[in-house]
C-alpha atoms as a PDB file:
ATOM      1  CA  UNK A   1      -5.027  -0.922  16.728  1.00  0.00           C
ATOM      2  CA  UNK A   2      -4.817  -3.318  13.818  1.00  0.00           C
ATOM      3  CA  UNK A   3      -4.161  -2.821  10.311  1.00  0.00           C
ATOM      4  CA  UNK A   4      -5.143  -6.196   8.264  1.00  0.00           C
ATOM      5  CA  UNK A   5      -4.001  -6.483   4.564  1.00  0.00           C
ATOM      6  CA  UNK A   6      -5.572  -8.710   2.146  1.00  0.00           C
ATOM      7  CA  UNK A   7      -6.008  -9.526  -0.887  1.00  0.00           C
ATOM      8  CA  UNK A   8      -2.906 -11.001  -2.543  1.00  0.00           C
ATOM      9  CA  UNK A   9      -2.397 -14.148  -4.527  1.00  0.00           C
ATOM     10  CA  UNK A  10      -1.240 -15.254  -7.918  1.00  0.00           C
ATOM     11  CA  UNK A  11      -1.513 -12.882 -11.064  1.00  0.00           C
ATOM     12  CA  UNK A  12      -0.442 -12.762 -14.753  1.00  0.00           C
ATOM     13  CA  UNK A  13       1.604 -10.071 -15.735  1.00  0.00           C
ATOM     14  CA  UNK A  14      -0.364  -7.583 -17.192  1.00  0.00           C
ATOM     15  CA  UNK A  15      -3.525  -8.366 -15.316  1.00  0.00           C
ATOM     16  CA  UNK A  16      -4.760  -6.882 -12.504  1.00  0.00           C
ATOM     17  CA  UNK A  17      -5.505  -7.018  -8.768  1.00  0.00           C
ATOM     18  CA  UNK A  18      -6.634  -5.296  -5.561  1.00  0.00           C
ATOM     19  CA  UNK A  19      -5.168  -5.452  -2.313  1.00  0.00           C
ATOM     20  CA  UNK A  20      -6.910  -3.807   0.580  1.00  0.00           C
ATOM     21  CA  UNK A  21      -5.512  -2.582   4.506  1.00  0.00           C
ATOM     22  CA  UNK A  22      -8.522  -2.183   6.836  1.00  0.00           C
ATOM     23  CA  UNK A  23      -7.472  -0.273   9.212  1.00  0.00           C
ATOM     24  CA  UNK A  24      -9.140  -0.849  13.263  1.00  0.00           C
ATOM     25  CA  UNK A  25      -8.820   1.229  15.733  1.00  0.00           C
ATOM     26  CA  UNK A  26      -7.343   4.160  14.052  1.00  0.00           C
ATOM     27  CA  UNK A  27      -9.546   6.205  11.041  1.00  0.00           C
ATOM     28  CA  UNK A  28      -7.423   6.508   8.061  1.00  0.00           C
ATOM     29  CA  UNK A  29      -9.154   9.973   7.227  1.00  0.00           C
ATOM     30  CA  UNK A  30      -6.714  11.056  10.197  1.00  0.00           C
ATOM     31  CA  UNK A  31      -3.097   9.948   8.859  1.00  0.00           C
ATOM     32  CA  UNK A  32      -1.412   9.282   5.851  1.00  0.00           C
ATOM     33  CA  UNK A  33      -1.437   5.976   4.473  1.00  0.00           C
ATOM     34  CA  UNK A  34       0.734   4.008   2.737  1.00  0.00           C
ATOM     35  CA  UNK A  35       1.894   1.055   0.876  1.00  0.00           C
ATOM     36  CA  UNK A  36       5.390  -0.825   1.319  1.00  0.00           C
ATOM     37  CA  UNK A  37       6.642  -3.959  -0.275  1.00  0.00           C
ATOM     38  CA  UNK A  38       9.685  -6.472   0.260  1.00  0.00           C
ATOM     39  CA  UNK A  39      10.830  -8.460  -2.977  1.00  0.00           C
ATOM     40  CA  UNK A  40      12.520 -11.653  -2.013  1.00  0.00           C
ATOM     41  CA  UNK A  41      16.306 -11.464  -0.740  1.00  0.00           C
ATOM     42  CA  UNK A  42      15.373  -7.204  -1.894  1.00  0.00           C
ATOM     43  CA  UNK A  43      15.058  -4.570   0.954  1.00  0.00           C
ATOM     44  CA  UNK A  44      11.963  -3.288   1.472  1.00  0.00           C
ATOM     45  CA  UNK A  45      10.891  -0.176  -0.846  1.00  0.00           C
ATOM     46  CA  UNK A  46       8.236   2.389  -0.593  1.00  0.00           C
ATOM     47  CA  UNK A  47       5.356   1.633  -3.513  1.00  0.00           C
ATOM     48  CA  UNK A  48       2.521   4.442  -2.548  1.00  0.00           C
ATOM     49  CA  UNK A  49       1.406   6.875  -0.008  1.00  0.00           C
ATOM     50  CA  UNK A  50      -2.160   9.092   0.282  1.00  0.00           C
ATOM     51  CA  UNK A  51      -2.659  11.740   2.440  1.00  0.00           C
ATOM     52  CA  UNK A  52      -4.842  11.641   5.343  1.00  0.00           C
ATOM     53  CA  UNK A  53      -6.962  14.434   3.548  1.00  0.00           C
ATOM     54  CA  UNK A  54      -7.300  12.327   0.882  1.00  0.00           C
ATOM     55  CA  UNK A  55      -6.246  14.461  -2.032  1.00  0.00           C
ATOM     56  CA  UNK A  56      -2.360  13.765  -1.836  1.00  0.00           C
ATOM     57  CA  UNK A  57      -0.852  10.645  -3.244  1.00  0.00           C
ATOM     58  CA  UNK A  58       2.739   9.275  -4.069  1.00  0.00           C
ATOM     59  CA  UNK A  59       3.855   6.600  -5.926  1.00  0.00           C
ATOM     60  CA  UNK A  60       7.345   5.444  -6.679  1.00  0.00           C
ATOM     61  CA  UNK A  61       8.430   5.650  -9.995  1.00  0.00           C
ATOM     62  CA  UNK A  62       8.859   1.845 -10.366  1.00  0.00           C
ATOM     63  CA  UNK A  63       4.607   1.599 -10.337  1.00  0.00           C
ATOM     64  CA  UNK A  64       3.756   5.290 -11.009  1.00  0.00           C
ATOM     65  CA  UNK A  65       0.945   5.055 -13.931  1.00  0.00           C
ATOM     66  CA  UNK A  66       0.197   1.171 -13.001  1.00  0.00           C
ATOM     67  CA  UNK A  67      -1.057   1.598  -9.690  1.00  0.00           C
ATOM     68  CA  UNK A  68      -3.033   3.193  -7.585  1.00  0.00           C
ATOM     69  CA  UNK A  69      -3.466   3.941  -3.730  1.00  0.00           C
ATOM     70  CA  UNK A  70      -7.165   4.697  -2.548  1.00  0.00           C
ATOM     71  CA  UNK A  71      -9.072   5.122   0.538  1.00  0.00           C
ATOM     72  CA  UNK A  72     -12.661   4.342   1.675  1.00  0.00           C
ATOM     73  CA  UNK A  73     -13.096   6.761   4.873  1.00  0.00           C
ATOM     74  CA  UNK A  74     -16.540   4.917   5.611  1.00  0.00           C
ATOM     75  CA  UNK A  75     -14.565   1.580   6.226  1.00  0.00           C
ATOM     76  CA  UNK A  76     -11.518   2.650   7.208  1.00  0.00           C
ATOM     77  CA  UNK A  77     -10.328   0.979   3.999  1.00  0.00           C
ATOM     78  CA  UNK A  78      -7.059   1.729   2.130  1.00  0.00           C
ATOM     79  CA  UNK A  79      -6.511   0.241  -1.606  1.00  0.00           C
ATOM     80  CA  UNK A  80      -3.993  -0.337  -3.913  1.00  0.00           C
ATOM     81  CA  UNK A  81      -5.388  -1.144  -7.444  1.00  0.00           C
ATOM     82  CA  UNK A  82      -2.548  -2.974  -9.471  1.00  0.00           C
ATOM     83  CA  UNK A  83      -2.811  -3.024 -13.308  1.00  0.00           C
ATOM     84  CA  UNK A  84      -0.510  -4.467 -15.396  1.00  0.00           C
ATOM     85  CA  UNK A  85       1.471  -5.688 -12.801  1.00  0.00           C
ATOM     86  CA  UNK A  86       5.263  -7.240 -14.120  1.00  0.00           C
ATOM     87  CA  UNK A  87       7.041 -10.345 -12.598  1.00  0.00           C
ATOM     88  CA  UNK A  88       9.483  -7.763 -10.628  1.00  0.00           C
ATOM     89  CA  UNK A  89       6.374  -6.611  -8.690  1.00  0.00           C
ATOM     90  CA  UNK A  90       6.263  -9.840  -6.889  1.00  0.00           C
ATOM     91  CA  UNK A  91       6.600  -9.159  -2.994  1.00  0.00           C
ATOM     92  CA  UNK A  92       4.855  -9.177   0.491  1.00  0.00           C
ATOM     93  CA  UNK A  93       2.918  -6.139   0.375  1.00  0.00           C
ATOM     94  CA  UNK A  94       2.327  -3.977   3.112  1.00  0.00           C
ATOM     95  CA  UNK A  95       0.114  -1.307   4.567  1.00  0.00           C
ATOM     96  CA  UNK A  96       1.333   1.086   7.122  1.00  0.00           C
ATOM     97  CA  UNK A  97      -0.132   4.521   9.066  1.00  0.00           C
ATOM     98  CA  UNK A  98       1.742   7.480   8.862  1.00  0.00           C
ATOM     99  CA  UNK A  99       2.660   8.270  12.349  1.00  0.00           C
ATOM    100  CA  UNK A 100       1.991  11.842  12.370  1.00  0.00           C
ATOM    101  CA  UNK A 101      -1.505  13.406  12.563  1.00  0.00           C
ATOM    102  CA  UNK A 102      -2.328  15.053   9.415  1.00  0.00           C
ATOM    103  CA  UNK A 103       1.285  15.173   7.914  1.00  0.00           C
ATOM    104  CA  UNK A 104       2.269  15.389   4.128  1.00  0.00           C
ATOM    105  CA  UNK A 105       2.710  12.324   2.536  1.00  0.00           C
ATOM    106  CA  UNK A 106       5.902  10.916   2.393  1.00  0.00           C
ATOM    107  CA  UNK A 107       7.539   7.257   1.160  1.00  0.00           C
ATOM    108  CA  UNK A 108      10.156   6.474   3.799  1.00  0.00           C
ATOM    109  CA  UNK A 109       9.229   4.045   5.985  1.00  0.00           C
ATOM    110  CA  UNK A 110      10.606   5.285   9.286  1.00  0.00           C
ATOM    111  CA  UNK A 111       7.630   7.909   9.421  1.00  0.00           C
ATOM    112  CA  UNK A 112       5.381   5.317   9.718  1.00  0.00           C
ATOM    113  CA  UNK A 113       4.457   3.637  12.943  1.00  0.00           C
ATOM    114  CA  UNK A 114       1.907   0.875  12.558  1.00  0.00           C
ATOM    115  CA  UNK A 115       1.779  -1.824  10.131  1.00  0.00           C
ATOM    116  CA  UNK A 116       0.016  -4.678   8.432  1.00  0.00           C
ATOM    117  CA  UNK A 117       0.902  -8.212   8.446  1.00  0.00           C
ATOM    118  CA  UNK A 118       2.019  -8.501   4.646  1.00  0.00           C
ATOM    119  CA  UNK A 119      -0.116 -10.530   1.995  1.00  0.00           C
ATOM    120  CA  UNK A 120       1.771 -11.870  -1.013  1.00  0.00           C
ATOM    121  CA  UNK A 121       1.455 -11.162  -4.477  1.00  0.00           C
ATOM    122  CA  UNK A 122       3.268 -13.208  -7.189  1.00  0.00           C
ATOM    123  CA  UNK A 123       3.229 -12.102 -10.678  1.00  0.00           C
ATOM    124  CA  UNK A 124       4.068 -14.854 -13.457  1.00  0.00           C
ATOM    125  CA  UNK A 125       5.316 -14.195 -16.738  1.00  0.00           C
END
């Protein structure tokens, strides 16, 4: 069970960029997913969540109309599509499974079980 997260790297603001969790060992079209991040010397904060059905997401007000959390059943693929990113979304970003089968989506991070090694995205001004 393995959830690898790629994708990160340097950015303007206002551009855009990708990240990806691909998910091994455990389908994503069975549990929530979602995206975490952890600014430095920040705690870490919730920044999207889709349901395992797929037609459910959540996004935290901080990124709500910038980005966007995704899934690709086929590869066991979750996204998060970043437009117009700002210098205060520079972070490790993380994927993470919802630990219950087929629950609602939900952004605190204690109701997930499994996560992804972080990949770092730096936004300059």
């Amino acid at each position: 069970v393995q959830l690898q997260a790629s994708g990160g790297g340097l950015v303007q603001a206002g551009g855009s960029l990708r990240l990806s969790c691909a998910a091994s060992g455990l389908p994503v079209s069975s549990h929530g997913m979602g995206w975490f991040r952890r600014a430095p010397g920040k705690e870490r904060e919730f920044v999207a969540a889709i349901s395992w059905s797929g037609d459910s997401t959540l996004c935290a007000d901080s990124v709500k109309g910038r980005f966007t959390i995704s899934r690709d059943i086929a590869n066991d693929t979750v996204y998060l599509q970043m437009n117009t990113p700002k210098p205060e979304d520079t972070a490790v970003y993380y994927c993470a499974r919802r630990r219950l089968y087929r629950a609602p989506v939900y952004y605190h991070p204690s109701f997930y079980d499994y996560w992804g090694q972080g990949t770092l995205v730096t936004v300059s001004s």
